[in-house]
Structure formats: C-alpha cells, structure tokens
C-alpha atoms as a PDB file:
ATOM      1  CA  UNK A   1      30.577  -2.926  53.715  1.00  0.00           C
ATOM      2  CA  UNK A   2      28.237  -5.896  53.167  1.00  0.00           C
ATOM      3  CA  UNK A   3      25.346  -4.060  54.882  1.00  0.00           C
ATOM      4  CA  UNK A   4      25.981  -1.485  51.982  1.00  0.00           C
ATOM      5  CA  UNK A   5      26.376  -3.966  48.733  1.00  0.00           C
ATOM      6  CA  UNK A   6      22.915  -6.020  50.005  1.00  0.00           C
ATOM      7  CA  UNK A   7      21.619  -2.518  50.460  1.00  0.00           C
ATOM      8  CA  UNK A   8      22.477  -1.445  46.652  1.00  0.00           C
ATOM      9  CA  UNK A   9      21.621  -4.805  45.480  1.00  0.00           C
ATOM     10  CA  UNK A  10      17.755  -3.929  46.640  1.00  0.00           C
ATOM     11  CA  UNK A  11      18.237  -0.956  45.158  1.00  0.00           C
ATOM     12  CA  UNK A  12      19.207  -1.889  41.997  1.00  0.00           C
ATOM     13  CA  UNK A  13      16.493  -4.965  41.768  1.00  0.00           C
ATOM     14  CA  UNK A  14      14.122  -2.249  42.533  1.00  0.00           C
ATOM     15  CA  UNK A  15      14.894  -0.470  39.621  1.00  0.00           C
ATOM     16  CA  UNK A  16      14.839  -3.166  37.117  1.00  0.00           C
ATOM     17  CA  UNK A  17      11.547  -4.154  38.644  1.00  0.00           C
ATOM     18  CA  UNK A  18      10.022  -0.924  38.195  1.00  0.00           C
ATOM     19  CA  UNK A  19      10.965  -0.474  34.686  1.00  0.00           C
ATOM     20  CA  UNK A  20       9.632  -4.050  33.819  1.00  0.00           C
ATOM     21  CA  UNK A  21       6.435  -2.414  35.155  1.00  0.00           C
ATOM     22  CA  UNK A  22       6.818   0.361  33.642  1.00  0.00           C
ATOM     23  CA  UNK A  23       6.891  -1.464  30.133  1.00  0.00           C
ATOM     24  CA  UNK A  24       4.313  -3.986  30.689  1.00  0.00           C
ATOM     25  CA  UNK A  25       1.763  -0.680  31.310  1.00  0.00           C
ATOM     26  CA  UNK A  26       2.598   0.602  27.329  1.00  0.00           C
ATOM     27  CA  UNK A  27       0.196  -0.218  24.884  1.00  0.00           C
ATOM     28  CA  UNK A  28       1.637  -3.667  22.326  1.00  0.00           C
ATOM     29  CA  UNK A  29       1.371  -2.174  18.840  1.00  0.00           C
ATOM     30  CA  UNK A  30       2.755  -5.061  16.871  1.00  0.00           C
ATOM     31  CA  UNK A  31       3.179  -5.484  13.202  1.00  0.00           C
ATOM     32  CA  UNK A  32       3.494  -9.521  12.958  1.00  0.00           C
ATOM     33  CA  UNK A  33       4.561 -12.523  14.766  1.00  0.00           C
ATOM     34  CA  UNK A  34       6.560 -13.845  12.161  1.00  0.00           C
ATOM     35  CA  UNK A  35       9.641 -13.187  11.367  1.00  0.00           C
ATOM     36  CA  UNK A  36      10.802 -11.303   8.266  1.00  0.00           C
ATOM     37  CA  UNK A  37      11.308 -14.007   5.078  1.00  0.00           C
ATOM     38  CA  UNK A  38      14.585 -13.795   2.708  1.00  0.00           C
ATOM     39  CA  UNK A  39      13.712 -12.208  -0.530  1.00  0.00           C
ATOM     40  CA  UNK A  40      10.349 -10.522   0.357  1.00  0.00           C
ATOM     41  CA  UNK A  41       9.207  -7.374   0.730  1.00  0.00           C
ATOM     42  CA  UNK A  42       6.542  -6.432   3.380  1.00  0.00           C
ATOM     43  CA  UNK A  43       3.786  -3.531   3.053  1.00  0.00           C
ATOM     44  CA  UNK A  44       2.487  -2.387   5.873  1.00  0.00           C
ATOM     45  CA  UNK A  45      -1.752  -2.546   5.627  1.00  0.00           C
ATOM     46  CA  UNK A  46      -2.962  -0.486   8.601  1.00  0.00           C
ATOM     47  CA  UNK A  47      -7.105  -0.728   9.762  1.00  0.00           C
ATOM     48  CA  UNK A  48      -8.309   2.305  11.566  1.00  0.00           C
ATOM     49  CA  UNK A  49      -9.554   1.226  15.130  1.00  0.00           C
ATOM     50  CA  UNK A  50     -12.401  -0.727  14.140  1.00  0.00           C
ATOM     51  CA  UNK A  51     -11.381  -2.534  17.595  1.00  0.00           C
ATOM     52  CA  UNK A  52      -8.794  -2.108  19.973  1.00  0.00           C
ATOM     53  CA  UNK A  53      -5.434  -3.795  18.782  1.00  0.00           C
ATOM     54  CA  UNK A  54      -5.847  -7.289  20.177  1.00  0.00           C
ATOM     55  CA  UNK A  55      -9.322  -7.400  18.759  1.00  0.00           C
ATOM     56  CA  UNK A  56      -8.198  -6.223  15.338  1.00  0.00           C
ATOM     57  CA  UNK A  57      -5.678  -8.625  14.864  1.00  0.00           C
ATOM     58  CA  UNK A  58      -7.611 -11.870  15.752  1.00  0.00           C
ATOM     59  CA  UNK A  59     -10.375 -10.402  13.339  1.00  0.00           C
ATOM     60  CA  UNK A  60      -8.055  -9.428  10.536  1.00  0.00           C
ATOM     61  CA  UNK A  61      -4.737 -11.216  10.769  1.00  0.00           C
ATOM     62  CA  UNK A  62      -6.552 -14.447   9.341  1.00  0.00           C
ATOM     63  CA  UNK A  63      -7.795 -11.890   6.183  1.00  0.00           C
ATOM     64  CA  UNK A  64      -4.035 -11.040   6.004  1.00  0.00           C
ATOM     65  CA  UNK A  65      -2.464 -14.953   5.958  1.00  0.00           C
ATOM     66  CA  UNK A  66      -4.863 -15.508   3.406  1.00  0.00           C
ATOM     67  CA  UNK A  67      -4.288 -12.161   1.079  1.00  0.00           C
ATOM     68  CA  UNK A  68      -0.451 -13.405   1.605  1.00  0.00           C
ATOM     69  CA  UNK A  69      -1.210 -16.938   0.167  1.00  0.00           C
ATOM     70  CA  UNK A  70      -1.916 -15.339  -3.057  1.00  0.00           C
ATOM     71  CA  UNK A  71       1.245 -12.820  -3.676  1.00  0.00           C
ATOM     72  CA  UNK A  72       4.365 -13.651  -4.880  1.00  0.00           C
ATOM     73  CA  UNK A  73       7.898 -11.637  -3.964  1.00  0.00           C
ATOM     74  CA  UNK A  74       5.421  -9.584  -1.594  1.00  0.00           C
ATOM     75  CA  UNK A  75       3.327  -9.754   1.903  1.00  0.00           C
ATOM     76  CA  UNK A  76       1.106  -7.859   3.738  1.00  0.00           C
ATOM     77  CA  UNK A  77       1.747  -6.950   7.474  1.00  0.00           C
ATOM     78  CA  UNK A  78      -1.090  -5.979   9.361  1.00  0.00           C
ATOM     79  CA  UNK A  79      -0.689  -2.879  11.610  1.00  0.00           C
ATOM     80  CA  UNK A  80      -3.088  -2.013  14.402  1.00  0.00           C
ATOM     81  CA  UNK A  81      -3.086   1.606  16.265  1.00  0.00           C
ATOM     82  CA  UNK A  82      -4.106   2.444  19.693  1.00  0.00           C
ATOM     83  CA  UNK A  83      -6.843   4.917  18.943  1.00  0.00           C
ATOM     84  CA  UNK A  84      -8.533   7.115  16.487  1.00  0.00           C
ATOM     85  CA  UNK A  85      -5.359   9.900  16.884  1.00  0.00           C
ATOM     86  CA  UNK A  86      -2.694   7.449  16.490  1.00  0.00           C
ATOM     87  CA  UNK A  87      -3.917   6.214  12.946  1.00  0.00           C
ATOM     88  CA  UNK A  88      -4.277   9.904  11.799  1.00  0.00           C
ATOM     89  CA  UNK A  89      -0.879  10.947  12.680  1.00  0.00           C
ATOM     90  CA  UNK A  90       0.551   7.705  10.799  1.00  0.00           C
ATOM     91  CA  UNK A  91      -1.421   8.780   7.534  1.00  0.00           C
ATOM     92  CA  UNK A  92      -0.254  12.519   7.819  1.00  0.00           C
ATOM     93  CA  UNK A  93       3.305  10.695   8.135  1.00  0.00           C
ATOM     94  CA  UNK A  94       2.346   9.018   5.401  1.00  0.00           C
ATOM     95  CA  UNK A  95       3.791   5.489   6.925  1.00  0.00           C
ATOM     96  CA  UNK A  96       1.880   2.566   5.896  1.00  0.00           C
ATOM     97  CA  UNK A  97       1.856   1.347   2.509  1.00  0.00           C
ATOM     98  CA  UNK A  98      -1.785   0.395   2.272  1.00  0.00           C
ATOM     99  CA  UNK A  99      -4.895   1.593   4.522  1.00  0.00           C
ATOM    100  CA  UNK A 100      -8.377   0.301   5.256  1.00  0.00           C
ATOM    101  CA  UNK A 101      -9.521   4.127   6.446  1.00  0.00           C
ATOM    102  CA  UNK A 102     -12.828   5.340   7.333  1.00  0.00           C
ATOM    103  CA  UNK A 103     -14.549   7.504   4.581  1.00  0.00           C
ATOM    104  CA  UNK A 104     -13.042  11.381   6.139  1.00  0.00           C
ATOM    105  CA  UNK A 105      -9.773   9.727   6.675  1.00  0.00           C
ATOM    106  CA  UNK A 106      -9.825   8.653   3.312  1.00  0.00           C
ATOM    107  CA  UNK A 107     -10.140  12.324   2.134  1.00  0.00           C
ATOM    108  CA  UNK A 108      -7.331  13.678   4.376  1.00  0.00           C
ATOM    109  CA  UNK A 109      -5.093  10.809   3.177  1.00  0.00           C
ATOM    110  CA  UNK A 110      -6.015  11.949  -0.248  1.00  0.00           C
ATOM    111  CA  UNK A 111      -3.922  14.661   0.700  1.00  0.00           C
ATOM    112  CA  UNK A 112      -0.612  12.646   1.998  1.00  0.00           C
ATOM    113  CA  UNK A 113      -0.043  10.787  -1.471  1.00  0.00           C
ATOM    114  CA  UNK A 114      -2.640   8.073  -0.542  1.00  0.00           C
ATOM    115  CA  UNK A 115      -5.170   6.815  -3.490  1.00  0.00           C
ATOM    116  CA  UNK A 116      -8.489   4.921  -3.254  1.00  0.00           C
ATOM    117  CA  UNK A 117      -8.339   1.235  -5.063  1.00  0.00           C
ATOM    118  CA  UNK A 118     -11.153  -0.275  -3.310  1.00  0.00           C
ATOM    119  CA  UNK A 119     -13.444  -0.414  -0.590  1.00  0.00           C
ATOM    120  CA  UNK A 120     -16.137  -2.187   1.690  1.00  0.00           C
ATOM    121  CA  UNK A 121     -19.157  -3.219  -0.999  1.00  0.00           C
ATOM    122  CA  UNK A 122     -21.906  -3.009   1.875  1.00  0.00           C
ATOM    123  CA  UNK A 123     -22.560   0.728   2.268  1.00  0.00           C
ATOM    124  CA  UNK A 124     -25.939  -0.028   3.970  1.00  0.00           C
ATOM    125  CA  UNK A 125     -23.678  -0.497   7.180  1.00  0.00           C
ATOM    126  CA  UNK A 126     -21.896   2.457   6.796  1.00  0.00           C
ATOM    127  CA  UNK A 127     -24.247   4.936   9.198  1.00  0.00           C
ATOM    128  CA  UNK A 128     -24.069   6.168  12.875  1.00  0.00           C
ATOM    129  CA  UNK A 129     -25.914   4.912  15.836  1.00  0.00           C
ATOM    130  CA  UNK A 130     -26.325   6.786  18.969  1.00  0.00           C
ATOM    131  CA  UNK A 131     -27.027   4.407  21.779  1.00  0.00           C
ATOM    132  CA  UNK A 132     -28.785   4.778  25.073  1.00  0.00           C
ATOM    133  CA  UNK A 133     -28.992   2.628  28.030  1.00  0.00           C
ATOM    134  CA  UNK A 134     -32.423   0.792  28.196  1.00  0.00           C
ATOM    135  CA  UNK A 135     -33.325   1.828  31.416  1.00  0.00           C
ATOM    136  CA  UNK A 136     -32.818   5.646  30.559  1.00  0.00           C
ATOM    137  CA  UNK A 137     -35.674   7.870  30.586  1.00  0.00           C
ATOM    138  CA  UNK A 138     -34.188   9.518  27.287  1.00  0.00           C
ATOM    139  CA  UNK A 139     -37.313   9.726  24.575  1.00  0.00           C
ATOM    140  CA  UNK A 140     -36.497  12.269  22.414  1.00  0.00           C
ATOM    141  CA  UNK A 141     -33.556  14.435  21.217  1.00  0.00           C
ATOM    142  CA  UNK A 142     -33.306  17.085  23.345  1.00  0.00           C
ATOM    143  CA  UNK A 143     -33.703  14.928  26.475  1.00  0.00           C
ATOM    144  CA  UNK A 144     -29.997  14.975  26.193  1.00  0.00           C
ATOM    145  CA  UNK A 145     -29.430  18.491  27.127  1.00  0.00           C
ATOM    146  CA  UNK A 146     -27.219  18.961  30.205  1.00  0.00           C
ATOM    147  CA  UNK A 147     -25.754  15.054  29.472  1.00  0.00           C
ATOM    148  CA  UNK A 148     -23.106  13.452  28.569  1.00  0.00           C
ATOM    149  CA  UNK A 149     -22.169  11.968  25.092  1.00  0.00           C
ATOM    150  CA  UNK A 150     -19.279   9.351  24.650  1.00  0.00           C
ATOM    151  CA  UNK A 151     -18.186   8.281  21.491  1.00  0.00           C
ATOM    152  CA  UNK A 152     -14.566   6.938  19.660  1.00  0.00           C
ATOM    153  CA  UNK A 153     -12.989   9.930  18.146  1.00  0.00           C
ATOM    154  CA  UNK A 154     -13.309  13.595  16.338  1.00  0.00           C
ATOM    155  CA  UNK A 155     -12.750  11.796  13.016  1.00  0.00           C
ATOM    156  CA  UNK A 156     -14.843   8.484  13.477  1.00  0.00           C
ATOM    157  CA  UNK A 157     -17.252   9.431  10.954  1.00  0.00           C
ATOM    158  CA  UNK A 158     -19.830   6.994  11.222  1.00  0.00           C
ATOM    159  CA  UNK A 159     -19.152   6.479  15.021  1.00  0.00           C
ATOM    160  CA  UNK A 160     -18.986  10.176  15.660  1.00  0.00           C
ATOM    161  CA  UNK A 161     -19.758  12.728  13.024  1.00  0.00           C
ATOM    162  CA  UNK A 162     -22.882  11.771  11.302  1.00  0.00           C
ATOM    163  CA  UNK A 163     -24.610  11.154  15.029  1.00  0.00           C
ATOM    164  CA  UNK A 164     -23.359  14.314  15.759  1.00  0.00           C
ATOM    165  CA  UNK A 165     -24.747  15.879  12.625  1.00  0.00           C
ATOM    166  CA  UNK A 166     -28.040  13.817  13.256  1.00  0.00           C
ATOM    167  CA  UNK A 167     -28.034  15.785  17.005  1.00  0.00           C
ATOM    168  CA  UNK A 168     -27.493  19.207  15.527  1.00  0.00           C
ATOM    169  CA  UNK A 169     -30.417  19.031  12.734  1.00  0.00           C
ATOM    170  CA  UNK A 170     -32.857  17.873  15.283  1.00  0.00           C
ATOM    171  CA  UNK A 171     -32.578  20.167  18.006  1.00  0.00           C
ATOM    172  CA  UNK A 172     -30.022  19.849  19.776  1.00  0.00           C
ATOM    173  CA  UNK A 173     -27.279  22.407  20.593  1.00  0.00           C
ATOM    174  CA  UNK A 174     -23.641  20.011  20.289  1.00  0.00           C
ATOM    175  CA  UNK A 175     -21.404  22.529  21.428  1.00  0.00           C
ATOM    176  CA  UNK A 176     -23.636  24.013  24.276  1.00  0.00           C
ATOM    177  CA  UNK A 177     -26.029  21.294  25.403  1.00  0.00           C
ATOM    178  CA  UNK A 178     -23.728  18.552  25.554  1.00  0.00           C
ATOM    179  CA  UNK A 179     -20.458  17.547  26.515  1.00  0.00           C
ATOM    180  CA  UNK A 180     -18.559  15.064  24.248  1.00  0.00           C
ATOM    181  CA  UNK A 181     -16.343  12.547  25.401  1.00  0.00           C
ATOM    182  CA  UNK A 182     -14.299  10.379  23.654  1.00  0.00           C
ATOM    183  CA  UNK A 183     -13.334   6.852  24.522  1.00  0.00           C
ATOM    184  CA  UNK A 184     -10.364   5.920  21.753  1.00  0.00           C
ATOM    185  CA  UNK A 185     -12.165   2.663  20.708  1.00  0.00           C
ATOM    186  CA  UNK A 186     -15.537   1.665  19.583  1.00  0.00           C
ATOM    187  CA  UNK A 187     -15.673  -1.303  22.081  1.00  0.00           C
ATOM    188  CA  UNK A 188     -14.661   1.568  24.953  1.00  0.00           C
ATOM    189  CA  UNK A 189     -17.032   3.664  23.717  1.00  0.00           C
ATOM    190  CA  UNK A 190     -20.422   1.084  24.369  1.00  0.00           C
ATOM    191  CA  UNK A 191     -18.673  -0.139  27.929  1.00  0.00           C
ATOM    192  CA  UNK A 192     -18.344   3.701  29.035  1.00  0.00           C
ATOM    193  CA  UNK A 193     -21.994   4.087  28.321  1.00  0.00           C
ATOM    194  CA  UNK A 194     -23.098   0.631  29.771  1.00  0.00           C
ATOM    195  CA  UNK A 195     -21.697   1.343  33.106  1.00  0.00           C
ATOM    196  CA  UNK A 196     -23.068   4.275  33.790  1.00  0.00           C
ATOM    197  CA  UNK A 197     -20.560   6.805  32.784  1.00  0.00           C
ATOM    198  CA  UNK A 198     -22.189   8.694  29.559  1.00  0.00           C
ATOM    199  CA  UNK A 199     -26.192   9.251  29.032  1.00  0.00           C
ATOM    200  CA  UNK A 200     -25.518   8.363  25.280  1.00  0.00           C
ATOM    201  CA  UNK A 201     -23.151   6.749  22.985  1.00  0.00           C
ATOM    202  CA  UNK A 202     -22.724   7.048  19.367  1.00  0.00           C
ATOM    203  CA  UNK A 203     -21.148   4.326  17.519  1.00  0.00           C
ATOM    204  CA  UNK A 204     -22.080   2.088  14.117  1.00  0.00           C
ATOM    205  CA  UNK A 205     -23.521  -1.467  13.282  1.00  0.00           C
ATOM    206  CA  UNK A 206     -20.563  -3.235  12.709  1.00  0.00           C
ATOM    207  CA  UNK A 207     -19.008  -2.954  16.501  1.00  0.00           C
ATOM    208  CA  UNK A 208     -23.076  -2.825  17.597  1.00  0.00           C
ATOM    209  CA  UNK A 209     -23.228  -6.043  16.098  1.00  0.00           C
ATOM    210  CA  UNK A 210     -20.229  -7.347  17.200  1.00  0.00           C
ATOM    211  CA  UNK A 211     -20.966  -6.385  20.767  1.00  0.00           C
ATOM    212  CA  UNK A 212     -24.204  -8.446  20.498  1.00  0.00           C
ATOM    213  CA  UNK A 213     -22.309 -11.743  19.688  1.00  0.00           C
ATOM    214  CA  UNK A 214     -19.478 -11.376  22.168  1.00  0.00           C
ATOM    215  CA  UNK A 215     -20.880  -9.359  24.990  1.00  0.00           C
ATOM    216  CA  UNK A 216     -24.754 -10.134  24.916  1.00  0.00           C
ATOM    217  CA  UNK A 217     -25.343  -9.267  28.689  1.00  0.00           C
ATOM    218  CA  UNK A 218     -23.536  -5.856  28.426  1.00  0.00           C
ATOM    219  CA  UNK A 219     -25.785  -5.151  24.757  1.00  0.00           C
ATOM    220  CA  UNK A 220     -28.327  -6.114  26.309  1.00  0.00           C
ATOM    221  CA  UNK A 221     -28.548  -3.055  29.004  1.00  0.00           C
ATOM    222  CA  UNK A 222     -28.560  -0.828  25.679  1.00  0.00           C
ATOM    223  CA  UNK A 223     -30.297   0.180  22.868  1.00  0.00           C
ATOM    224  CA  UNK A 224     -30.383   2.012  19.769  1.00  0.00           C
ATOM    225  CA  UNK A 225     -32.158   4.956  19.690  1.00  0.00           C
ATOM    226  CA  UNK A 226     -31.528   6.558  16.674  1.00  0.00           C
ATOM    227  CA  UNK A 227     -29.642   6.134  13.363  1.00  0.00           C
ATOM    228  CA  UNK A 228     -28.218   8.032  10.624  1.00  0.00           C
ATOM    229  CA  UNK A 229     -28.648   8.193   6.884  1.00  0.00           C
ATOM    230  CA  UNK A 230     -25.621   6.666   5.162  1.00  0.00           C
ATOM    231  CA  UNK A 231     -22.750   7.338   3.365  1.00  0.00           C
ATOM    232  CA  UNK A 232     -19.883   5.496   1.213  1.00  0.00           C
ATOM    233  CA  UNK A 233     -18.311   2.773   3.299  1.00  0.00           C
ATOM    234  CA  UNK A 234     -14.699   2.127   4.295  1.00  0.00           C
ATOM    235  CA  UNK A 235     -12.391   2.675   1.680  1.00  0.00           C
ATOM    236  CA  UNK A 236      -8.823   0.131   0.201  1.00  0.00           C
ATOM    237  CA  UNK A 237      -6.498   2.670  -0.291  1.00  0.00           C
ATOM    238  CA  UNK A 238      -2.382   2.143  -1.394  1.00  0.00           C
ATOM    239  CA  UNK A 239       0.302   5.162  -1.327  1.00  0.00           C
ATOM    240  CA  UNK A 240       1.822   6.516  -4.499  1.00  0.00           C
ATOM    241  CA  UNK A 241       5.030   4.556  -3.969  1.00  0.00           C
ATOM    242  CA  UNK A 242       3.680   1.557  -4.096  1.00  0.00           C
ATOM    243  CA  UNK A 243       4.243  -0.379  -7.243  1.00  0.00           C
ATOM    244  CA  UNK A 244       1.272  -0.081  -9.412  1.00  0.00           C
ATOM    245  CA  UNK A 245       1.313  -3.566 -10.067  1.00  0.00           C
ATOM    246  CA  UNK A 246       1.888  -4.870  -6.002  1.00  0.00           C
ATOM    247  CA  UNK A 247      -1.835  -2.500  -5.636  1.00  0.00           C
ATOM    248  CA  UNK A 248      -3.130  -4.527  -8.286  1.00  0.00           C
ATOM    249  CA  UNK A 249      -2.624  -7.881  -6.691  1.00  0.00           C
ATOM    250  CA  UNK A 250      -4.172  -6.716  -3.701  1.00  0.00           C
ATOM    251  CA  UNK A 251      -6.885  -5.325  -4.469  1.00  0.00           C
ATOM    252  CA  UNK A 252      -7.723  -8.050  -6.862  1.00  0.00           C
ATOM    253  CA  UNK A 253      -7.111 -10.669  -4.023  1.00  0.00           C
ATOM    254  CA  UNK A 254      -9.885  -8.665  -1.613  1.00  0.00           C
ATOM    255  CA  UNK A 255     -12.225  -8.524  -4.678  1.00  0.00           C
ATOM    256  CA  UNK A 256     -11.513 -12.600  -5.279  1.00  0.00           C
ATOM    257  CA  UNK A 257     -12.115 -13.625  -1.544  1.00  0.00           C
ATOM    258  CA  UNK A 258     -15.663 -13.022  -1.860  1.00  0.00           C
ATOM    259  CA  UNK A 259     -16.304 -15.066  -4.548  1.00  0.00           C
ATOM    260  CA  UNK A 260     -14.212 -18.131  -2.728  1.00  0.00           C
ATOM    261  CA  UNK A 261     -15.708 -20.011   0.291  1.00  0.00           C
ATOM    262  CA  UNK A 262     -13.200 -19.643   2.378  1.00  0.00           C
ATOM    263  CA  UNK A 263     -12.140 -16.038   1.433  1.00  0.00           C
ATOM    264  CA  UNK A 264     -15.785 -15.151   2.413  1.00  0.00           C
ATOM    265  CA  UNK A 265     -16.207 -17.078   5.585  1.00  0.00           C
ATOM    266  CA  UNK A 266     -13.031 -15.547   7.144  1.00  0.00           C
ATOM    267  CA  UNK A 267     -14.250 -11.713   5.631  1.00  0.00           C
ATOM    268  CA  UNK A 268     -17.579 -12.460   7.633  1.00  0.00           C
ATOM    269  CA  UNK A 269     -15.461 -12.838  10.547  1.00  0.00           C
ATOM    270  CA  UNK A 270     -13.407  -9.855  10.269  1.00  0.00           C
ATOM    271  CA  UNK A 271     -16.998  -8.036   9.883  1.00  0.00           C
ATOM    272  CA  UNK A 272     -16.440  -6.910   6.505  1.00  0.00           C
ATOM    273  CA  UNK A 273     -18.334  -9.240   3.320  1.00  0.00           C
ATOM    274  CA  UNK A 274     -17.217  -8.226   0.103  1.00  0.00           C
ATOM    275  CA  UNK A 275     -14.998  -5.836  -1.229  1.00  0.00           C
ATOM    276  CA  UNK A 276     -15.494  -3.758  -4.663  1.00  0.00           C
ATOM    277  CA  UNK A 277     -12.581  -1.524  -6.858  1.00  0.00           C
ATOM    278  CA  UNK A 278     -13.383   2.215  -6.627  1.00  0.00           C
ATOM    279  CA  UNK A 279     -11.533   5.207  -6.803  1.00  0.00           C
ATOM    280  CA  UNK A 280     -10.657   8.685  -5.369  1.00  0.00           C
ATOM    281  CA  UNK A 281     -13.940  10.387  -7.018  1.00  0.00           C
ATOM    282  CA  UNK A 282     -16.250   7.512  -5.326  1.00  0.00           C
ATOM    283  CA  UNK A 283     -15.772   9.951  -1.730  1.00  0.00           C
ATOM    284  CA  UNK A 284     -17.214  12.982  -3.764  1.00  0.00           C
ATOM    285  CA  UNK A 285     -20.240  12.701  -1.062  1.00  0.00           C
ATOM    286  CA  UNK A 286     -18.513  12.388   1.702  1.00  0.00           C
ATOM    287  CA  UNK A 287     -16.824  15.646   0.572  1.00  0.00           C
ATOM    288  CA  UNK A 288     -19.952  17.071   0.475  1.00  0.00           C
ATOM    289  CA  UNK A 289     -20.976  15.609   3.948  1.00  0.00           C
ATOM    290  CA  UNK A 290     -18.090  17.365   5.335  1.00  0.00           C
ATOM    291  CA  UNK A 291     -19.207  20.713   4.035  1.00  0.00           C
ATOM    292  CA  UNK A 292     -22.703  20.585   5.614  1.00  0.00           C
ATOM    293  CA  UNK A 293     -21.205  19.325   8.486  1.00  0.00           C
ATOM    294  CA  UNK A 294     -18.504  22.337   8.593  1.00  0.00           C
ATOM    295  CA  UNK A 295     -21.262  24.252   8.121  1.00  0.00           C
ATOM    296  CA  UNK A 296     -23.748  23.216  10.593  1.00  0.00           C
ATOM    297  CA  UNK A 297     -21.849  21.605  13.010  1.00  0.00           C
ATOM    298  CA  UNK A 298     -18.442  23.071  13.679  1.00  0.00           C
ATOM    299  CA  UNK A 299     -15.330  23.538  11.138  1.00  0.00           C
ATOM    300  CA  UNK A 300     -13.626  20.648   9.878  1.00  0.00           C
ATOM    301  CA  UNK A 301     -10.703  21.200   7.632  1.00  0.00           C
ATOM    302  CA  UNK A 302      -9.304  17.975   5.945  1.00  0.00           C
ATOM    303  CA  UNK A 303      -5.698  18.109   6.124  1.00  0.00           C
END
C-alpha cells in the first residue's frame, strides 16, 4: 500500500510538472503590470508587431506612462500581440479601444468601427526594404528566382507588400519564382535571413535601424539591396465607442510630446518622432496602392 501512494505521488508531481511546462512554453501577452486604479477607466492602445512583445513594451510602455501623466478619470494600457495574425483578428473583433496600425490595417479597421485621429508625421520612413546577406551573390532582381523570401506577414505593408510589389514590377514572377515565408516579427524576419535560412528578406527602416543599434554584428552580415517608394505612415486610430472627448485628449497628448523635451526623447526611443492629427481620407493612397497591388500582384480584399 505504501509502494502504491509513493508511486501515485510521482505520478501526480509529474503531472503538475508537466503542465508548469506546458505554460511556461505559451507566449506572455500582457496588458500592464499595474494593477487596476479605483475610479479609472482603462483603454486598451494596441501597436501592431513593430517588435515582438517584450521588445514593444520596453519601447512603448515609457510613451504610455507618460500619455497617462496627462489624462484625468482615464489611462491607456498598452497591448502587445504575438504576430502580424493575432493583431488582425483583434481589430476584426473590434477589441482594443485605440490602435497604432500599419497603413492596410488601417483600411480594414475602417471597416470594424475604427476611425483615423492621427498618425506617424515622418512618412519618409514609411517604405519597404528587401534585404540580402552581404556575402550573397544576388545582383539583380531576378537572381532570386528559385529562392527563398522571408518576411513578417501577408498584411505588413511596408515589411511585406510594397517589396513584394517592387519584385513583381521588375521582373520577377512572386507567385512562381519564389517562395514566401513568413517569420511573425520583423526582428524574426532579419535573424531568419542572417543565418542562412532565406536568400532575401523584406522588412522597413525603422526595425533596419533598430537592428543596427542593438544587433550590429548580426546587421552587419546584411544589406539593403533595394527599397520602395513610399506611402502614408502608421496611422492613431480610436473605435466609435470611445468618447469623443477621451480621443481628443489622446491624440492631443501624442501631438504635444513632440514639442516637449522629454515627450520627444522617449518618442525617439520608441522609434517613432512626432505625431500629426489626420483622418480617415488621409489613407486614400494607400487605397489606391492596394488596387494596383490586387491587380498586379495577387487579390487583396480589405475586410
């Protein structure tokens, strides 16, 4: 009889070890360290994966204490997702309160009650880059035929879609010559391609750059080959039941942080300077970017 208890004991610790395990393996999604206050209500302010979710929130959750300072009755909680899928499905379930989307998610969550209050000023930055490793023997386009081609996500659209476009009007074949791969993450993207996995990544300056200052020996073993023309940058965008007012405030707080020292010193951390208001009509050309692209490319239907 005690052969059988110490026998079931194992058992049992084995069990509870294994399921331990089992959760340490699933991705952390958190909203905020901090406990709910008394009296205030939170709106949740989800980034598209810029970075993965660690990354993101040591870039942005500074941006988010100090957007908080300002409000009254209100916060913001900042809301990272595991990859370029994840964040869609939340806008289609139309769950966050406020998003900081990339210009084609911006036009599906156009469709999900979402409106455009703001976005990222600099739209100089807002173009793809398709990478190769330095000591590839890749000169021109077509040198990619037969290869492979890693990059975020089907709806990155500076990371993924405008390279791709880029590829297609200069010779190259994307559903026939190539075989796409997709990563999740920007950061995932550049490592799959630096260690020898992909014969071309397509990404955009902000991670490029950001890859340079934190990982200068693995951005060093690439380069940029090619870029893209550019398009409207990221846009500030709050759902319809939001108060109109609670928008307000935040998109005047964004605007204000450039024009304070310390505001703009912790938005040239997060990687983004200055934000400007704008409004639904201001993705008009990334509408029509989505056309050519349906056109040339292969369909996209924003929904």
């Amino acid at each position: 009889m005690n052969w059988l208890k110490i026998i079931t004991a194992i058992i049992l610790l084995g069990l509870l070890w294994g399921c331990d395990r089992e959760e340490e393996a699933l991705p952390v999604i958190g909203y905020s360290e901090q406990p709910p206050e008394l009296g205030v209500q939170s709106y949740r302010f989800a980034i598209h994966p810029l970075y993965s979710p660690g990354r993101l929130f040591e870039k942005f959750a500074p941006v988010v204490d100090y957007l908080n300072q300002q409000f009254h009755g209100f916060k913001l909680v900042l809301e990272a997702s595991r990859d370029y899928p994840a964040y869609d499905e939340k806008i289609r379930a139309q769950q966050p309160d406020f998003l900081l989307p990339n210009p084609f998610q911006t036009l599906i969550a156009l469709r999900y009650g979402y409106h455009v209050i703001g976005k990222v000023a600099d739209d100089s930055d807002f173009r793809g880059l398709i990478l190769v490793r330095k000591d590839s023997p890749i000169q021109k386009v077509t040198d990619l035929k037969g290869g492979v081609i890693v990059a975020p996500g089907p709806t990155a659209l500076a990371a993924t879609m405008m390279p791709k476009y880029y590829l297609a009007t200069h010779g190259l074949d994307v559903q026939r010559d190539v075989r796409y791969h997709y990563a999740g993450t920007q950061e995932s993207t550049m490592m799959t391609l630096y260690l020898k996995q992909a014969d071309a990544a397509t990404t955009w300056p902000v991670p490029w750059r950001l890859l340079q200052q934190q990982r200068p020996h693995v951005a060093a073993q690439l380069k940029v080959m090619w870029q893209t023309e550019t398009l409207p940058s990221n846009s500030v965008m709050a759902h319809e039941r939001v108060p109109a007012s609670v928008a307000k405030q935040v998109m005047a707080a964004l605007v204000a942080m450039g024009e304070d020292p310390v505001g703009r010193r912790l938005l040239q951390d997060s990687t983004f300077t200055e934000f400007v208001y704008a409004d639904d009509q201001t993705y008009a050309p990334v509408e029509a970017f989505i056309q050519q692209y349906s056109q040339r490319v292969e369909p996209v239907e924003i929904k």
